[in-house]
Protein backbone atom coordinates (compact mmCIF):
# COMPACT_ATOMS: atom_id res chain seq x y z
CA UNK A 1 11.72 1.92 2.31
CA UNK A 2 10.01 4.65 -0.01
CA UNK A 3 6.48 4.10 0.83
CA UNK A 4 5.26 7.08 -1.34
CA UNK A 5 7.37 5.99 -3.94
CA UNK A 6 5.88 2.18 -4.02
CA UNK A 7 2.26 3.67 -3.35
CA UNK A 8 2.82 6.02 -6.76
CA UNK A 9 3.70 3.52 -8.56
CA UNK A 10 1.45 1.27 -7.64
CA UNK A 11 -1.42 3.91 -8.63
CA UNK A 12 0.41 4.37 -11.55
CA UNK A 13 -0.15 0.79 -12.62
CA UNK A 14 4.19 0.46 -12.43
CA UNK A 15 4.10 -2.04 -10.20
CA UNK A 16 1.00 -4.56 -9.63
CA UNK A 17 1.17 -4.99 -5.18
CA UNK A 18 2.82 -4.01 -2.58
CA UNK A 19 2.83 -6.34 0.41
CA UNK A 20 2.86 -4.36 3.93
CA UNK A 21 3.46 -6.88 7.19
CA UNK A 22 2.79 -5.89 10.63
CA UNK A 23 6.22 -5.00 11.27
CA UNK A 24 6.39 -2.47 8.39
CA UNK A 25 2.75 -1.63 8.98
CA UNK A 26 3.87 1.38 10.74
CA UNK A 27 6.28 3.28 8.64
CA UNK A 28 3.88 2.55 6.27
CA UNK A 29 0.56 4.01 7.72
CA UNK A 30 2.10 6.83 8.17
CA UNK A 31 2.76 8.10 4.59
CA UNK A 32 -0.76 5.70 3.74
CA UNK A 33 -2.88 8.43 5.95
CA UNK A 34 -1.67 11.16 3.98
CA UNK A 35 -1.95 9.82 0.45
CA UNK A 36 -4.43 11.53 -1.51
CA UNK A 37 -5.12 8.43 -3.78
CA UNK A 38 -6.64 6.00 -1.70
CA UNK A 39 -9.68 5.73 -3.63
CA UNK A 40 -7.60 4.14 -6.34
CA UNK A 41 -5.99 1.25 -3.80
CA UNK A 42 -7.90 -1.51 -2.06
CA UNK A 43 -5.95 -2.92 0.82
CA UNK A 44 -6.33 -7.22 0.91
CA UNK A 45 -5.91 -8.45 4.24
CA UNK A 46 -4.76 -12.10 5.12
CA UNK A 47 -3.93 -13.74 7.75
CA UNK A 48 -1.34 -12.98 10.78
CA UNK A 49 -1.58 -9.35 10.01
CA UNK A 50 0.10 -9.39 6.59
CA UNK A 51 -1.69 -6.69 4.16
CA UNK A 52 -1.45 -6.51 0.32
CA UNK A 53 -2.03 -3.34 -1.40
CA UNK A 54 -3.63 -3.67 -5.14
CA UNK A 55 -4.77 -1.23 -7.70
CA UNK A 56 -8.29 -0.41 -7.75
CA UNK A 57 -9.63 -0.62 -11.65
């Protein structure tokens, strides 16, 4: 999965969430760490791990 793809267009208002779990959590974090817009995404955590990424207003 394109993780810097999905978090581009998520800042980019293209698509509204992405949904991470803890079994993708990994590949993801490590493109997330690196992003330079993280100001503009606010992770939502939930239960059992599961992590939903949503543009910041």
């Amino acid at each position: 999965m394109d993780y810097e793809q999905q978090l581009n267009d998520l800042r980019d208002g293209k698509i509204d969430e992405l949904a991470i779990t803890p079994e993708t959590f990994p590949a993801f974090q490590k493109v997330w760490r690196d992003f330079p817009s993280q100001n503009k995404i606010r992770g939502v955590a939930s239960k059992q791990g599961h992590v939903k990424y949503i543009r910041v207003n």
